[in-house]
N, C-alpha and C. Protein backbone atom coordinates (compact mmCIF):
# COMPACT_ATOMS: atom_id res chain seq x y z
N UNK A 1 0.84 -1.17 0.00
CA UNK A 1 0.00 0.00 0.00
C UNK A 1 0.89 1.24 0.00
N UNK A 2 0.86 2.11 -0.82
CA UNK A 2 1.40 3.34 -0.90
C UNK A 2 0.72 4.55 -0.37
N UNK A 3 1.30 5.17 0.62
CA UNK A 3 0.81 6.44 0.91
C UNK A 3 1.78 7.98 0.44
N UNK A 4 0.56 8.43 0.44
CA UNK A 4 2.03 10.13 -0.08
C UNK A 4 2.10 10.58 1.10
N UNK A 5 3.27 11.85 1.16
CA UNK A 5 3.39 12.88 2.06
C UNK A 5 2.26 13.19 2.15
N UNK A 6 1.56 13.83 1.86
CA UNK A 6 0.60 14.73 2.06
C UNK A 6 -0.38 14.08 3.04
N UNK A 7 -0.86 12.52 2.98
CA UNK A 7 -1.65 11.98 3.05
C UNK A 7 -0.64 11.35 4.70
N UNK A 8 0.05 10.99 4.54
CA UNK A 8 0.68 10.67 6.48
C UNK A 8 0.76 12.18 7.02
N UNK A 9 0.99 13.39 6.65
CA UNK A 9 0.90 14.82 7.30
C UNK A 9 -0.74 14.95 7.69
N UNK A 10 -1.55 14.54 6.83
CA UNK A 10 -2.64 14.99 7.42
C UNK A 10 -3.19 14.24 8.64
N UNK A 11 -2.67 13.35 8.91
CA UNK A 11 -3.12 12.43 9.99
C UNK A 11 -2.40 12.55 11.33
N UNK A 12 -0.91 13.54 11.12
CA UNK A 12 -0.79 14.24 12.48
C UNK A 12 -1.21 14.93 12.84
N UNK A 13 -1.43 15.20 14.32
CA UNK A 13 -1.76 17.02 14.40
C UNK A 13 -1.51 16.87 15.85
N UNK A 14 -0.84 18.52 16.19
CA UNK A 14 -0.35 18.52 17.13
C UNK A 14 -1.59 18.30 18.37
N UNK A 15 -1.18 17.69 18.94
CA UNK A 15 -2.42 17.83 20.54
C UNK A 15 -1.32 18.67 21.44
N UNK A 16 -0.44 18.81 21.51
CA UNK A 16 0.19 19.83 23.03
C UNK A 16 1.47 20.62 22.37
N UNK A 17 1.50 21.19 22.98
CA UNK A 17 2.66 22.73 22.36
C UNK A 17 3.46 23.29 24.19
N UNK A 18 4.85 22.94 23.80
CA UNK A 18 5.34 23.24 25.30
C UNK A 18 6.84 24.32 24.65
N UNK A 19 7.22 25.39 25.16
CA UNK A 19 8.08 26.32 24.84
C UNK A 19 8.80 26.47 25.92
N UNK A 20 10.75 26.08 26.02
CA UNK A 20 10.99 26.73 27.48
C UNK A 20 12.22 27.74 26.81
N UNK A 21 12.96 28.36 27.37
CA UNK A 21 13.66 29.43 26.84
C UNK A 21 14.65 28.68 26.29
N UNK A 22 14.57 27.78 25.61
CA UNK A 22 15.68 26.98 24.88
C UNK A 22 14.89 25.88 23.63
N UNK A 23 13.95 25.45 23.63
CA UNK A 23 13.07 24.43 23.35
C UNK A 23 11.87 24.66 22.70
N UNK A 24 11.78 24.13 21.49
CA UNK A 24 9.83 23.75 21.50
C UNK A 24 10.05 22.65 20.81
N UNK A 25 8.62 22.15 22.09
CA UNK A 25 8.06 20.98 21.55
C UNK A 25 6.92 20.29 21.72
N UNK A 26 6.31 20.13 20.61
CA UNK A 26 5.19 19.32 20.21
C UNK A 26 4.57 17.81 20.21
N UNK A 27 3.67 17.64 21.20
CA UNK A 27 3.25 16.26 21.14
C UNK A 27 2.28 15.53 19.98
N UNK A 28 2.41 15.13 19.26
CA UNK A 28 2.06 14.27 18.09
C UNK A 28 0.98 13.36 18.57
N UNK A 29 -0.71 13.63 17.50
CA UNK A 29 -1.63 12.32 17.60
C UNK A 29 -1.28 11.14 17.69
N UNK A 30 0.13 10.65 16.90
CA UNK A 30 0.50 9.57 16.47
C UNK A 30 1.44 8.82 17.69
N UNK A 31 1.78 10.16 19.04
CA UNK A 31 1.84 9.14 20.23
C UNK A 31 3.75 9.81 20.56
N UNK A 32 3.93 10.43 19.06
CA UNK A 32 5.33 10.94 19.01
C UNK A 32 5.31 12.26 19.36
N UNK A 33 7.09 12.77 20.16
CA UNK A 33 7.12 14.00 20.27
C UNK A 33 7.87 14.37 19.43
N UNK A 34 8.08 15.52 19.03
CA UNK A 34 9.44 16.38 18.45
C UNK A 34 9.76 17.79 19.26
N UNK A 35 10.83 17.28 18.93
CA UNK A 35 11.47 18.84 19.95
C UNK A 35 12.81 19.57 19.51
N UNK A 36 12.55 21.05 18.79
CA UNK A 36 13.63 21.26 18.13
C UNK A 36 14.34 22.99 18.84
N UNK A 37 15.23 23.36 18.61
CA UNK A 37 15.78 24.27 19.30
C UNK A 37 15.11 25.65 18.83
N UNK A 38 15.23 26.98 19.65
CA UNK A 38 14.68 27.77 19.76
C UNK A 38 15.58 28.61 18.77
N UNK A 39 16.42 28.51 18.44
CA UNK A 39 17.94 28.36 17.14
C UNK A 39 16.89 28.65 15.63
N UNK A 40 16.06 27.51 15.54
CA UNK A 40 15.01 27.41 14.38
C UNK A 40 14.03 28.62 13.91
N UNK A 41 13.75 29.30 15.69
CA UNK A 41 12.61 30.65 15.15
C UNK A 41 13.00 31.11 15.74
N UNK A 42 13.73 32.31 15.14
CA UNK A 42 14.11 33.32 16.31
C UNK A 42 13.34 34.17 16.34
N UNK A 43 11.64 34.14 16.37
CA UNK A 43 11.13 34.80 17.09
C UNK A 43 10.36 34.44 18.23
N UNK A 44 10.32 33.10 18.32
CA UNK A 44 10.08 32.68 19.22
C UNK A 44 11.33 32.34 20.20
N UNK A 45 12.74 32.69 19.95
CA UNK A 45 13.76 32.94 20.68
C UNK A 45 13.93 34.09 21.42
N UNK A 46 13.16 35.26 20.70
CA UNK A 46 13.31 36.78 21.19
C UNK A 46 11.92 37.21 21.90
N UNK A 47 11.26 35.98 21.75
CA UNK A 47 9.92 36.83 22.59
C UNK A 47 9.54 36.89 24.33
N UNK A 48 8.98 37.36 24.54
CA UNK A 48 8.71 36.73 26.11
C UNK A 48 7.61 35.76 26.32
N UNK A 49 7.47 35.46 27.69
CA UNK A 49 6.92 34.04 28.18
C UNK A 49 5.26 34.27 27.46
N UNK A 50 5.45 35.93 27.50
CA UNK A 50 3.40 36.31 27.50
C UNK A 50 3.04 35.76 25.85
N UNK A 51 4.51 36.73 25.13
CA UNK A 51 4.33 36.12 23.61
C UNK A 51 3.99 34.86 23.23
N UNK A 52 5.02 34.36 23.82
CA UNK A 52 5.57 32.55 23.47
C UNK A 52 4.30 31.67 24.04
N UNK A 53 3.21 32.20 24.62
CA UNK A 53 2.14 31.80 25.51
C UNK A 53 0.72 31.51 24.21
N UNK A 54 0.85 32.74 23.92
CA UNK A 54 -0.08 33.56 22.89
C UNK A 54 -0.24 32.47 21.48
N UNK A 55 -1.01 31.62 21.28
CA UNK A 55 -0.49 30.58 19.88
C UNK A 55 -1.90 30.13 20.39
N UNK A 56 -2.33 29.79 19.02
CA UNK A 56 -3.37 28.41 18.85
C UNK A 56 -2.96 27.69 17.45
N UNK A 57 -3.74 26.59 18.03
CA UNK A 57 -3.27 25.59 16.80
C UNK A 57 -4.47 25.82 15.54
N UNK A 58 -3.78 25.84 14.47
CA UNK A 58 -4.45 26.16 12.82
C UNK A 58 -4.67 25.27 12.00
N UNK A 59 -5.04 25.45 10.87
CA UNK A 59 -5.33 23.88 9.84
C UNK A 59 -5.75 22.50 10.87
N UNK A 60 -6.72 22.98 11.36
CA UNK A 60 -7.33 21.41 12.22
C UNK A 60 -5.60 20.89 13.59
N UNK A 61 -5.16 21.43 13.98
CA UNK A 61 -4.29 20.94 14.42
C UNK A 61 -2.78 20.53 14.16
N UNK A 62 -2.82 21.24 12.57
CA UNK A 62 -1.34 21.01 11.67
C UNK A 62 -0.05 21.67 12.23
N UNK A 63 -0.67 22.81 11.96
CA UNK A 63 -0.21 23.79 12.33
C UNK A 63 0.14 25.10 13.64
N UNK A 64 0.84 25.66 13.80
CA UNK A 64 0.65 26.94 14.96
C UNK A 64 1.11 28.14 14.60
N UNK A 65 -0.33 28.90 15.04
CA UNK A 65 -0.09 30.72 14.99
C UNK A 65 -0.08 31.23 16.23
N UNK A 66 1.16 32.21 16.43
CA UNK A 66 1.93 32.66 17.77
C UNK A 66 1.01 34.52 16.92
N UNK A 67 0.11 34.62 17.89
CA UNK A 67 -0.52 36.01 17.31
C UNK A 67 0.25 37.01 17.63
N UNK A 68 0.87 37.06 18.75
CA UNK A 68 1.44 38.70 19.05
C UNK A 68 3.22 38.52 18.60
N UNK A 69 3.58 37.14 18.19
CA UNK A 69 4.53 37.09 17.09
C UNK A 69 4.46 37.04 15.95
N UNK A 70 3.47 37.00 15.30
CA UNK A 70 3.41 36.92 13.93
C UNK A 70 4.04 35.75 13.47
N UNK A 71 3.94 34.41 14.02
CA UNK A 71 4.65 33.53 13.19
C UNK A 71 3.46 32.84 13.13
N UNK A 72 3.66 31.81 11.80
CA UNK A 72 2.77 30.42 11.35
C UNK A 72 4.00 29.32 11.43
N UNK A 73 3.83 28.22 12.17
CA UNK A 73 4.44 27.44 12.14
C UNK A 73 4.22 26.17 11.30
N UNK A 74 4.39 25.78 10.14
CA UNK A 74 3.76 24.82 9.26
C UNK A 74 5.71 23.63 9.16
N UNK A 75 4.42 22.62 9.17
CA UNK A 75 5.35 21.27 8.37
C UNK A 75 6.49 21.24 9.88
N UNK A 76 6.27 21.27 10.82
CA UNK A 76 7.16 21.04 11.92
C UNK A 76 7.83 19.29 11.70
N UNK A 77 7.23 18.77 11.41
CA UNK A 77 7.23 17.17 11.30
C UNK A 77 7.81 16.87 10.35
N UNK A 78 8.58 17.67 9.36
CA UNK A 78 9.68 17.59 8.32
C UNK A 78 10.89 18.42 8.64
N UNK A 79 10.65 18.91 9.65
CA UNK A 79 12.24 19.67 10.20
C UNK A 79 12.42 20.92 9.35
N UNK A 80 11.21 21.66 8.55
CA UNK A 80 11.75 22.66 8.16
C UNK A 80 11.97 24.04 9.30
N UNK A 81 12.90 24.92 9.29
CA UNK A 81 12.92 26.13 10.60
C UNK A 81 11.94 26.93 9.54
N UNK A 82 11.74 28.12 10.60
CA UNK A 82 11.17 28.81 9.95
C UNK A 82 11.18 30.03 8.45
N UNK A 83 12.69 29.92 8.47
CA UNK A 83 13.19 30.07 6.41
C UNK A 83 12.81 31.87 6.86
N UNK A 84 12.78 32.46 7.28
CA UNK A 84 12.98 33.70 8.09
C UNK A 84 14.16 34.29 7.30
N UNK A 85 14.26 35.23 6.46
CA UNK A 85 15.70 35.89 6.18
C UNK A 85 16.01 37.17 7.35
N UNK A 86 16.98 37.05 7.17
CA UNK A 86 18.07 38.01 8.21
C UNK A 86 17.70 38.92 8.71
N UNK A 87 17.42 39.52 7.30
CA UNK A 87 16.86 41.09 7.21
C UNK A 87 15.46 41.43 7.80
N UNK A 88 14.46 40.55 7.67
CA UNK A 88 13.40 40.12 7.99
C UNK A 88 13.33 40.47 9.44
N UNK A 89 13.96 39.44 10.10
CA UNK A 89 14.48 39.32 11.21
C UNK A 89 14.91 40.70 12.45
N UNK A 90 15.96 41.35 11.54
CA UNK A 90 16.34 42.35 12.21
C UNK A 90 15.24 43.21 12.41
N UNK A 91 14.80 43.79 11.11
CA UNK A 91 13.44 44.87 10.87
C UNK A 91 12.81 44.23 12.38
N UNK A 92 12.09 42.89 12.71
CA UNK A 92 10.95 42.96 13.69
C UNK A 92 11.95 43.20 14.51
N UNK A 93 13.42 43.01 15.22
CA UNK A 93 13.68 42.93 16.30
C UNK A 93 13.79 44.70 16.66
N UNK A 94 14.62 45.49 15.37
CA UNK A 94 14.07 46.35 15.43
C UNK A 94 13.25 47.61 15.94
N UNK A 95 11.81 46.74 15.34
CA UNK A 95 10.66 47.38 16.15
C UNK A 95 10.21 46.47 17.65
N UNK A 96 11.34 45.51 18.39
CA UNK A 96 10.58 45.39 19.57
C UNK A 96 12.00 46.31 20.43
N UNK A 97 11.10 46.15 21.88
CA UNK A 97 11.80 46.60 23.10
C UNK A 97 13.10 46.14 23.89
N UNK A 98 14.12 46.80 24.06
CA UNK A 98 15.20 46.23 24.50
C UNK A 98 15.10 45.57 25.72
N UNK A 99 15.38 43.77 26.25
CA UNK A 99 15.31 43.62 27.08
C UNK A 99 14.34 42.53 27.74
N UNK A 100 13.67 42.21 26.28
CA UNK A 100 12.67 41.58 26.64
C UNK A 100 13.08 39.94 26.78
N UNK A 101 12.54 39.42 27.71
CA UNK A 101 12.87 37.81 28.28
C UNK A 101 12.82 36.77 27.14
N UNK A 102 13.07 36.09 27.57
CA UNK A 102 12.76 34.64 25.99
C UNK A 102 11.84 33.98 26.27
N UNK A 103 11.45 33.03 25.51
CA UNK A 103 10.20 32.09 26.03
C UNK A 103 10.69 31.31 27.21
């Protein structure tokens, strides 16, 4: 029996979302966790606990939107980071406040 990507992605979805100032990680329907470094989004590296708090899960559970970060977190379960350029990056840090805690 052959299955595609698309078709084993849709059958995960995250049930739990845990952030510590080094870490996120996600508990998997399928019984699995993943847990990848805070290295991957650095905006969820630069935010505080209230930010890093702030998320619900999107696409039925695929996915996560961090609202007062502005990130979408898609395809966690293929190891992509968040593909964020530099510049990108700087601009929001930028416009936040010096000083602020990490998740």
């Amino acid at each position: 029996m052959n299955f595609s990507t698309i078709e084993i992605l849709d059958t995960l979805l995250i049930q739990k979302v845990t952030i510590t100032d080094e870490v996120l990680s996600v508990d998997l329907s399928d019984g699995r966790s993943i847990s990848v470094s805070l290295l991957w989004y650095s905006r969820l590296l630069h935010g505080s606990q209230e930010e890093c708090q702030d998320y619900r899960l999107i696409a039925g559970g695929m996915d996560i939107h961090w609202n007062q970060l502005e990130v979408v977190l898609k395809n966690l379960v293929l190891g992509q980071s968040s593909g964020e350029s530099r510049r990108s990056l700087k601009r929001w840090l930028g416009d936040r406040l010096l000083g602020s805690s990490n998740c």
